[in-house]
C-alpha atoms as a PDB file:
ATOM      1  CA  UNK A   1      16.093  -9.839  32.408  1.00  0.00           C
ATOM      2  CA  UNK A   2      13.871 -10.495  29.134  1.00  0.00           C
ATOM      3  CA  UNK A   3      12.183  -7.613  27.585  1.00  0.00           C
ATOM      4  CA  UNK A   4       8.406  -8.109  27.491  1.00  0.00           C
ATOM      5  CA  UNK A   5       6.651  -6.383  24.083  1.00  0.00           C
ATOM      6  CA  UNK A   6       2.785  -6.190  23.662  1.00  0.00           C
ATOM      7  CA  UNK A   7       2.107  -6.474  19.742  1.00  0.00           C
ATOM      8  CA  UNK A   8      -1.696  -5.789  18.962  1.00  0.00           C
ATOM      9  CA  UNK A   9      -2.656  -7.348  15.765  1.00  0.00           C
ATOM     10  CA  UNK A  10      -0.286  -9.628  16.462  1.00  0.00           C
ATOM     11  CA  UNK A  11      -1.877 -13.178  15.569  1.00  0.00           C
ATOM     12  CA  UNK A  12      -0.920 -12.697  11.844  1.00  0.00           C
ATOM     13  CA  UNK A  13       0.994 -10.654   9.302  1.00  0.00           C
ATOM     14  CA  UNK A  14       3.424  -8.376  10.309  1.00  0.00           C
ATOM     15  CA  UNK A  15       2.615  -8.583  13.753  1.00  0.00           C
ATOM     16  CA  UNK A  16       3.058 -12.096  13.906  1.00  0.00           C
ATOM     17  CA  UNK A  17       6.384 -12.247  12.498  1.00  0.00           C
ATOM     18  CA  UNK A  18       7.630  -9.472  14.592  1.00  0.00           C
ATOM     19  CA  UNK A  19       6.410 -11.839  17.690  1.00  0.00           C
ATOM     20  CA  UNK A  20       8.509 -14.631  15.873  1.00  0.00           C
ATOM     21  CA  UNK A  21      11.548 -12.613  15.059  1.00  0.00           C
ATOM     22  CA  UNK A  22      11.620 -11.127  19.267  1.00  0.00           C
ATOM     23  CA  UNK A  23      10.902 -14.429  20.673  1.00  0.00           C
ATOM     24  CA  UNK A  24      14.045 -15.834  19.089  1.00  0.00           C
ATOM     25  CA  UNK A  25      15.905 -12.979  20.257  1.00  0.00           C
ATOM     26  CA  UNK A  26      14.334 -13.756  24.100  1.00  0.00           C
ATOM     27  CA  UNK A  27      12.016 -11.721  24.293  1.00  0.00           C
ATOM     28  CA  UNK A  28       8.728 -12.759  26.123  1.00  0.00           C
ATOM     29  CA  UNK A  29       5.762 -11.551  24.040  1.00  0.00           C
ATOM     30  CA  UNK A  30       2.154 -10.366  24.359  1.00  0.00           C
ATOM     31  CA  UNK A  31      -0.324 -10.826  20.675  1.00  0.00           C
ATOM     32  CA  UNK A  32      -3.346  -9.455  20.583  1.00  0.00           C
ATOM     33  CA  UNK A  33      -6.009 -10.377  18.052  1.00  0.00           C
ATOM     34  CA  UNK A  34     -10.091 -10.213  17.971  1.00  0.00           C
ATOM     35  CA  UNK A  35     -11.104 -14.158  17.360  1.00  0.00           C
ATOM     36  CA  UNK A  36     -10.499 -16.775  19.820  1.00  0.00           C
ATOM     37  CA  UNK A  37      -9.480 -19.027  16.693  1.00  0.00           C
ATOM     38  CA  UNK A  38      -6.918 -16.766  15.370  1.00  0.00           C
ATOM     39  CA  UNK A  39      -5.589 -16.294  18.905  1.00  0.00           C
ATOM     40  CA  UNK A  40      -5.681 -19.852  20.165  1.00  0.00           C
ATOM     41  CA  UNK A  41      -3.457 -20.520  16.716  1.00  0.00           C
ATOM     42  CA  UNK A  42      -1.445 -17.580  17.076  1.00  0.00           C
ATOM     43  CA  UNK A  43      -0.397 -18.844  20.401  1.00  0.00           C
ATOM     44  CA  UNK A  44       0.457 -22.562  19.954  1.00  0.00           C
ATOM     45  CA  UNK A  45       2.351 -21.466  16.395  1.00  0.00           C
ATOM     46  CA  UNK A  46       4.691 -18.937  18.744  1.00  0.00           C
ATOM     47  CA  UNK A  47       4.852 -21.524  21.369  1.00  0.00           C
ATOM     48  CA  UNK A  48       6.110 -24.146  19.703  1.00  0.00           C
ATOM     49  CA  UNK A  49       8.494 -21.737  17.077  1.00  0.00           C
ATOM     50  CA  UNK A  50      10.261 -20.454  20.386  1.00  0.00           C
ATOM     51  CA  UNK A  51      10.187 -24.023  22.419  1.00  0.00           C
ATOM     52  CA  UNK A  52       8.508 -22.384  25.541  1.00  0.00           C
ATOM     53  CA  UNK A  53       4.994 -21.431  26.031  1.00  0.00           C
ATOM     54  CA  UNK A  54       6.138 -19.714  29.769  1.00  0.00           C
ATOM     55  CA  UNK A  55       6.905 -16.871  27.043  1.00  0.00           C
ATOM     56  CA  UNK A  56       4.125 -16.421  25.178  1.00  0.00           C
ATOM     57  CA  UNK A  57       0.701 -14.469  25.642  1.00  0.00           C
ATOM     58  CA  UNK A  58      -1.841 -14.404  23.484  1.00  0.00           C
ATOM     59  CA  UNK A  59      -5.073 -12.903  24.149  1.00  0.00           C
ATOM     60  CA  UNK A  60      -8.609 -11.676  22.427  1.00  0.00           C
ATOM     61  CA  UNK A  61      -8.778  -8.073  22.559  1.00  0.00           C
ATOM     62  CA  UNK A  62     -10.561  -5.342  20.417  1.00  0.00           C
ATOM     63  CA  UNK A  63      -8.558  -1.874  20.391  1.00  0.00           C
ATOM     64  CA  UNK A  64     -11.993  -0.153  20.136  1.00  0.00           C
ATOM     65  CA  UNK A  65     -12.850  -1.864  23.338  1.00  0.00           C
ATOM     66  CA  UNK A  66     -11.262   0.680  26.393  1.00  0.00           C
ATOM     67  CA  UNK A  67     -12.458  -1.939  29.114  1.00  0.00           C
ATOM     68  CA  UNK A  68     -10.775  -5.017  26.878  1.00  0.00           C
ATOM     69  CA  UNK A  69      -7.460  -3.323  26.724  1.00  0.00           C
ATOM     70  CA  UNK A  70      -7.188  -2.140  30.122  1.00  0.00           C
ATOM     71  CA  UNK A  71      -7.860  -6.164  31.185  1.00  0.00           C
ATOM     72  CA  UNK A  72      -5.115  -6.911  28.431  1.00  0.00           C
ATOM     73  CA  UNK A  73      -2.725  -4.573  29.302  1.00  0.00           C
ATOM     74  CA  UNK A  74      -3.191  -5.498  33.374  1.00  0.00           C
ATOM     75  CA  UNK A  75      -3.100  -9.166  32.002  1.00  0.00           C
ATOM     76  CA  UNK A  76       0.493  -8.843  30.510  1.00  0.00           C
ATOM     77  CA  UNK A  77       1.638  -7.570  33.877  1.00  0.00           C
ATOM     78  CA  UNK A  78       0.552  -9.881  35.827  1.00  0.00           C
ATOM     79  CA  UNK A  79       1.891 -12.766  33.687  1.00  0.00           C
ATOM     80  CA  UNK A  80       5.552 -10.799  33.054  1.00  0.00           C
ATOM     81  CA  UNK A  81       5.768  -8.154  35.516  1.00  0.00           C
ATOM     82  CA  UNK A  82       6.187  -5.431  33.621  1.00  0.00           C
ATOM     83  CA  UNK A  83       6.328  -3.739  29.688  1.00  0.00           C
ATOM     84  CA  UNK A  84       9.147  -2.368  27.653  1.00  0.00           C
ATOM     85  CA  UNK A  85       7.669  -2.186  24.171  1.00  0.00           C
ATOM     86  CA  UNK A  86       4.379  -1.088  22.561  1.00  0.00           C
ATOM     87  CA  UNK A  87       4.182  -1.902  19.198  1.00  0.00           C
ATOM     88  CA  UNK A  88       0.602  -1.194  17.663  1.00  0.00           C
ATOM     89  CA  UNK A  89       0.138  -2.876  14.683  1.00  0.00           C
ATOM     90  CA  UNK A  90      -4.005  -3.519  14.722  1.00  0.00           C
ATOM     91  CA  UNK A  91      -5.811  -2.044  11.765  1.00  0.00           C
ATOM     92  CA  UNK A  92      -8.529  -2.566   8.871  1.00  0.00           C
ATOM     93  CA  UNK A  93      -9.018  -0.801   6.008  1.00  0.00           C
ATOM     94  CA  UNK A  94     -11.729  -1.184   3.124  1.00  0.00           C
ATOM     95  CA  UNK A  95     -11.342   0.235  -0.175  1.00  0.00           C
ATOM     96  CA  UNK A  96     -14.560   2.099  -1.436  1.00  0.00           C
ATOM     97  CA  UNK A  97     -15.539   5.949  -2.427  1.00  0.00           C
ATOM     98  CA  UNK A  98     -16.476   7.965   0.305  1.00  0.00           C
ATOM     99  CA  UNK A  99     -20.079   8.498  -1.295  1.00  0.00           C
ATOM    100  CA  UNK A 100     -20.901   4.945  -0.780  1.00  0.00           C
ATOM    101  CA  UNK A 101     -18.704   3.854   2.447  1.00  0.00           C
ATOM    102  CA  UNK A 102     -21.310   3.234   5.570  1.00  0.00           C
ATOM    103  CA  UNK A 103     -21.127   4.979   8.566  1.00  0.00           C
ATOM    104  CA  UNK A 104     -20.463   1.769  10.585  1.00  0.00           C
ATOM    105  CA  UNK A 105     -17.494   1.176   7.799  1.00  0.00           C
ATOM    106  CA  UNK A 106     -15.904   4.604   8.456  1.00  0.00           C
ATOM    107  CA  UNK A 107     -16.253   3.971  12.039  1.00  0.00           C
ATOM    108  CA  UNK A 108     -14.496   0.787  12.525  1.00  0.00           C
ATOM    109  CA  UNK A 109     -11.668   1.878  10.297  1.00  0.00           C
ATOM    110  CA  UNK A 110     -11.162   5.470  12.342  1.00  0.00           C
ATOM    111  CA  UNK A 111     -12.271   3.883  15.640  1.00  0.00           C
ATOM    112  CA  UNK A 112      -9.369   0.535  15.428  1.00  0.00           C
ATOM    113  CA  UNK A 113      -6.429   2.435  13.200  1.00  0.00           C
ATOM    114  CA  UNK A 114      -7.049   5.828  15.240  1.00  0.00           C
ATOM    115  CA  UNK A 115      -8.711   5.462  18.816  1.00  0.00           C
ATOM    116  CA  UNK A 116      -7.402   1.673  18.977  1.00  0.00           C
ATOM    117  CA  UNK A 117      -4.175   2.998  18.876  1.00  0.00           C
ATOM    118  CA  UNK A 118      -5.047   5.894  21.867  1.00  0.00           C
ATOM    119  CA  UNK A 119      -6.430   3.031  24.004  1.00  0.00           C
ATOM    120  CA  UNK A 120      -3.716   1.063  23.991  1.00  0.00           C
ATOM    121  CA  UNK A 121      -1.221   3.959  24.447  1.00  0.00           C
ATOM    122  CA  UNK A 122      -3.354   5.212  27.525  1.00  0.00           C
ATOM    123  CA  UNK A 123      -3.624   2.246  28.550  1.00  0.00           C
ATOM    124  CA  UNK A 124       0.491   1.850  28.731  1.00  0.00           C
ATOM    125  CA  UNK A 125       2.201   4.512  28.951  1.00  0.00           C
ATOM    126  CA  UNK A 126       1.598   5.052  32.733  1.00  0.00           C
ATOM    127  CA  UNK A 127       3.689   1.750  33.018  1.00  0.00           C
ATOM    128  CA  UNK A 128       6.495   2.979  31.355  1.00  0.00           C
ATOM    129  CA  UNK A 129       6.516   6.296  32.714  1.00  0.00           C
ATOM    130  CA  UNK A 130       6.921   4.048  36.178  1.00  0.00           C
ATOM    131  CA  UNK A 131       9.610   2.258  34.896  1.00  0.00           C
ATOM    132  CA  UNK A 132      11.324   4.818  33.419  1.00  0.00           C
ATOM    133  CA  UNK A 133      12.160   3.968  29.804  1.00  0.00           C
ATOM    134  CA  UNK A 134      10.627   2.074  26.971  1.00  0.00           C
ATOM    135  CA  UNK A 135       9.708   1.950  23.097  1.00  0.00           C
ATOM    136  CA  UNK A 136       6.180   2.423  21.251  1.00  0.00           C
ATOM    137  CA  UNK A 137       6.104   1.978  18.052  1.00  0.00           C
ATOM    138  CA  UNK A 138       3.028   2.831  16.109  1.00  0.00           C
ATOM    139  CA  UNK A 139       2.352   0.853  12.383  1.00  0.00           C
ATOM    140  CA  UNK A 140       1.408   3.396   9.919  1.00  0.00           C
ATOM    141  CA  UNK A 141       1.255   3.767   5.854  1.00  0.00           C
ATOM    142  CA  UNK A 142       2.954   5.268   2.683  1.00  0.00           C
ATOM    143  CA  UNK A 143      -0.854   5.661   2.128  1.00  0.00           C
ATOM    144  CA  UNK A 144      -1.012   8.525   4.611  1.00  0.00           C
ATOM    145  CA  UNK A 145       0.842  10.704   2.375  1.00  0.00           C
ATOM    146  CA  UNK A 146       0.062   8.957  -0.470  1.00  0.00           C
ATOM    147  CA  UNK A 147      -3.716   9.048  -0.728  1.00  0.00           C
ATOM    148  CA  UNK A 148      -5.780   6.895  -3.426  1.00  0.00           C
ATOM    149  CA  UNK A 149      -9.279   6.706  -4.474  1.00  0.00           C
ATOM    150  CA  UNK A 150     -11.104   4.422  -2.461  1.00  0.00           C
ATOM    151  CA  UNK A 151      -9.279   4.716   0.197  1.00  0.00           C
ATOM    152  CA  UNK A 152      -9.966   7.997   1.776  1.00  0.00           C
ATOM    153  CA  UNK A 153     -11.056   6.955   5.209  1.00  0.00           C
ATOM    154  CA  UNK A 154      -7.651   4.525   5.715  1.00  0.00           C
ATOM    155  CA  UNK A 155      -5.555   7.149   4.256  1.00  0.00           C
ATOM    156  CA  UNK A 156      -7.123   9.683   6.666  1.00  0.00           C
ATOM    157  CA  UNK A 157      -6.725   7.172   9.241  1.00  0.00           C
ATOM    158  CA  UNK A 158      -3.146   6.636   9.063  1.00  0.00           C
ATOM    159  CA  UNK A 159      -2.477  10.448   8.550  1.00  0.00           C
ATOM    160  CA  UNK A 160      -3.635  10.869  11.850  1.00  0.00           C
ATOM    161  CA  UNK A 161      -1.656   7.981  12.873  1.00  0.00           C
ATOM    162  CA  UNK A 162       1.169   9.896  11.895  1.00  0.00           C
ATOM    163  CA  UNK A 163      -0.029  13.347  13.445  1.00  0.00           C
ATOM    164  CA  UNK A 164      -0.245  11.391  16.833  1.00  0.00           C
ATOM    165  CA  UNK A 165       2.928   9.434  16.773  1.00  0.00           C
ATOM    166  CA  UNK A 166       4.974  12.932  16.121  1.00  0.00           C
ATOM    167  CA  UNK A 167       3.124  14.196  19.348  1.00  0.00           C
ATOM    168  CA  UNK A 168       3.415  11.501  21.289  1.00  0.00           C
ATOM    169  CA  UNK A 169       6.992  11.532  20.654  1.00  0.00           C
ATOM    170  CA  UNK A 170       7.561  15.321  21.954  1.00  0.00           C
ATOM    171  CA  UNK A 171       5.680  14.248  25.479  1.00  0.00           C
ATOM    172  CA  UNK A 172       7.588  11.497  25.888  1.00  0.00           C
ATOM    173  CA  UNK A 173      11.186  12.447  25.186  1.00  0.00           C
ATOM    174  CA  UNK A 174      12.174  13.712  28.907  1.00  0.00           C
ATOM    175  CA  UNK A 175      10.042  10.401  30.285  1.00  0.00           C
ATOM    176  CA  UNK A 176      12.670   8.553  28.137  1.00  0.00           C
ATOM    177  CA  UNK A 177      10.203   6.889  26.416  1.00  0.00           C
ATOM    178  CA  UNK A 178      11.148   6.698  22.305  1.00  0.00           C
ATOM    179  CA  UNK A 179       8.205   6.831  20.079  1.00  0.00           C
ATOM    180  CA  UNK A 180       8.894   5.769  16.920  1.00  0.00           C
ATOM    181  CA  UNK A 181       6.323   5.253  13.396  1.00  0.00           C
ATOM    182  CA  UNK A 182       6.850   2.722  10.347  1.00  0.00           C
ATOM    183  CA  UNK A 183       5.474   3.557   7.094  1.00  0.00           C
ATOM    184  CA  UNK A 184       5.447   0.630   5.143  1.00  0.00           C
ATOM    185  CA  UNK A 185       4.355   0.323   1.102  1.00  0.00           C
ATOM    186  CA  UNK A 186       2.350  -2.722  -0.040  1.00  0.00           C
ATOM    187  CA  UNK A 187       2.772  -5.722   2.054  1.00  0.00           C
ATOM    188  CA  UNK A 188       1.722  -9.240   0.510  1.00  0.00           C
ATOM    189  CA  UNK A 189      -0.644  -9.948   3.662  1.00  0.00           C
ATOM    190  CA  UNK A 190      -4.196 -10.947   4.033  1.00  0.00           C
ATOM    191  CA  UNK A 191      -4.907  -7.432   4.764  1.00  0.00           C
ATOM    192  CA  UNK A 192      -8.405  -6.569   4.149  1.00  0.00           C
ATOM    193  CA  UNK A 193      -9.392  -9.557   2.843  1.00  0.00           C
ATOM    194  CA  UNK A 194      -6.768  -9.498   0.285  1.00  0.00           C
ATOM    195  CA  UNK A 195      -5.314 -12.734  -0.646  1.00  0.00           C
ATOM    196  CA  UNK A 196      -1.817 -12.463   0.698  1.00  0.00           C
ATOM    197  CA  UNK A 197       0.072 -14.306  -2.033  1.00  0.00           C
ATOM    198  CA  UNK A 198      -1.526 -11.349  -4.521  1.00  0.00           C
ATOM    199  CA  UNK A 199       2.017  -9.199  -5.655  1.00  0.00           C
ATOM    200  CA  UNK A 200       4.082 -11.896  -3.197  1.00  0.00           C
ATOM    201  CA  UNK A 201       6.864 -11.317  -6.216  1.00  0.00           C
ATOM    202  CA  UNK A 202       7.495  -7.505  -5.943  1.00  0.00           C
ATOM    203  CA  UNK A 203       5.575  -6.159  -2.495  1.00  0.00           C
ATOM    204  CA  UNK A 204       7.167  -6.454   1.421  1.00  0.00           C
ATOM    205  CA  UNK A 205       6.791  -9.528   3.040  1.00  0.00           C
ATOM    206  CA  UNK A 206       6.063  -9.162   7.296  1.00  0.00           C
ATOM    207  CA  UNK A 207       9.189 -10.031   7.946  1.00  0.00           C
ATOM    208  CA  UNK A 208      10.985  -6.958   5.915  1.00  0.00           C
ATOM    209  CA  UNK A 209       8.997  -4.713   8.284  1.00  0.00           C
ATOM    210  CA  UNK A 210       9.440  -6.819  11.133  1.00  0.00           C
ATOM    211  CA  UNK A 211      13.014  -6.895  10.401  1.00  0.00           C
ATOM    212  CA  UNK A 212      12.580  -2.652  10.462  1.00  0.00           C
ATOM    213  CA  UNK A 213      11.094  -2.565  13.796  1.00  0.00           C
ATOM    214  CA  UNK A 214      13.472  -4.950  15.199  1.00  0.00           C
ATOM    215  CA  UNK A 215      16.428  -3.007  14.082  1.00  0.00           C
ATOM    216  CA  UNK A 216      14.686  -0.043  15.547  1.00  0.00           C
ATOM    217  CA  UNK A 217      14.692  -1.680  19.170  1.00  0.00           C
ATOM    218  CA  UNK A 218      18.735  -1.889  18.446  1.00  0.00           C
ATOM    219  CA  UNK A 219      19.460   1.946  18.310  1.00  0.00           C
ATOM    220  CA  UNK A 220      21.568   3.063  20.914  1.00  0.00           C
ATOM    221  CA  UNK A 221      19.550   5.029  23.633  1.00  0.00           C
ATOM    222  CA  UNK A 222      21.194   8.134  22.683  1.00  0.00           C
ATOM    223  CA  UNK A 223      19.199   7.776  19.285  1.00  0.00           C
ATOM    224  CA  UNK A 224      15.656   8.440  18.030  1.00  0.00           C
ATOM    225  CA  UNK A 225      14.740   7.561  14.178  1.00  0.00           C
ATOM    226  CA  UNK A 226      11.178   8.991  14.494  1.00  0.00           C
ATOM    227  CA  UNK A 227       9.520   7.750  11.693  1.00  0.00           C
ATOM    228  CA  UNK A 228      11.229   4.951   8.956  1.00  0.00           C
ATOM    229  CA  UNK A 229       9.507   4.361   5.539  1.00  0.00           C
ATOM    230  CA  UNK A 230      10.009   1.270   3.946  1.00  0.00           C
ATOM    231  CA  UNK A 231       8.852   0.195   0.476  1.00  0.00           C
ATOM    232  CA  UNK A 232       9.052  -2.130  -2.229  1.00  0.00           C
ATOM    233  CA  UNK A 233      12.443  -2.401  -4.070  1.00  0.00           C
ATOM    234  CA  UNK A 234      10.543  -2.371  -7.351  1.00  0.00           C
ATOM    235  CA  UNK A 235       6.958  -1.827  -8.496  1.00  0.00           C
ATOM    236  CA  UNK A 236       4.504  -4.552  -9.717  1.00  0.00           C
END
């Protein structure tokens, strides 16, 4: 029976070429993104990459949104019957002091990178626990130990990314549930509004961190690797 994974943020960048890499390993896969556009492409690009649509689910969802990820989550069981793997990928970041960051800034970086993340774990976990087994995998940062200027509210964000995932892990060890968290350094994406072929000759590309969290889902049950970091081979 195919594994089903739900990827949030997964209509481009890293999610999307972890929804590319699993579908050609037969997986059937859930994205999640927050425009219709990006989500009506998202879908026919992973349709057509794996040759059958009866596999792919994409759907418009903001993490912030409780009542839009419970529909989500309940949508991707009805279609497949069932999750084995959470990987939560959504976040935004913007780079500016503290003294001038808005209060509607700070609040959609803390409430998609931190409470996104809690929604869509609450809104899961209960499924697994049902079933008995399954993988989340939670998309951190080097930044979160690695703080720069500008970047205090991301940096704090994924910190507590990292906080979380370590708990998360300890309740859901005898539920046989693995919790793992990927720290990756600079990835050429679009990521806040960064023009992703901007350090394309030295930083990650997706797929390197896709490739991570696929070989993650390969461990033997018996094993747990908590928390991978994975960064550039060389600087800029």
């Amino acid at each position: 029976m195919a594994l089903t994974t739900f990827i949030t943020g997964g209509t481009r960048g890293i999610g999307h070429a972890l929804a590319c890499r699993l579908l050609a390993r037969g997986h059937n896969v859930v994205v999640t993104g927050t425009t219709a556009s990006g989500v009506a492409r998202a879908e026919h690009a992973l349709a057509e990459a794996c040759g059958d649509p009866g596999r792919v689910l994409a759907l418009s969802c903001d993490v912030r949104d409780r009542s839009a990820v419970g529909l989500a989550v309940q949508t991707a069981m009805a279609r497949f019957g069932g999750l084995d793997v959470l990987v939560n990928n959504a976040g935004v970041g913007v780079g500016q002091p503290i003294a001038v960051l808005s209060h509607d800034e700070w609040d959609r970086i803390i409430d998609t990178n931190l409470t996104g993340m809690f929604n869509v774990c609450r809104a899961v976990i209960p499924h697994l626990e049902a079933r008995g087994s399954g993988w989340i995998i939670n998309i951190s940062s080097l930044s979160s130990k690695n703080p720069f200027a500008g970047g205090a509210a991301y940096c704090a964000s994924k910190a507590a990314v990292n906080a979380f995932s370590e708990a998360l892990m300890q309740e859901l060890r005898p539920s046989n549930i693995r919790v793992s968290y990927v720290l990756p350094g600079s990835v050429a994406t679009g990521f806040s509004g960064r023009d992703s072929d901007e350090g394309s000759d030295w930083r990650l590309q997706p797929d390197d961190v896709a490739q991570v969290i696929e070989n993650l889902l390969d461990h033997p049950a018996r094993s747990l690797p908590s928390r991978v970091e994975i960064r550039p081979a060389r600087t800029r």
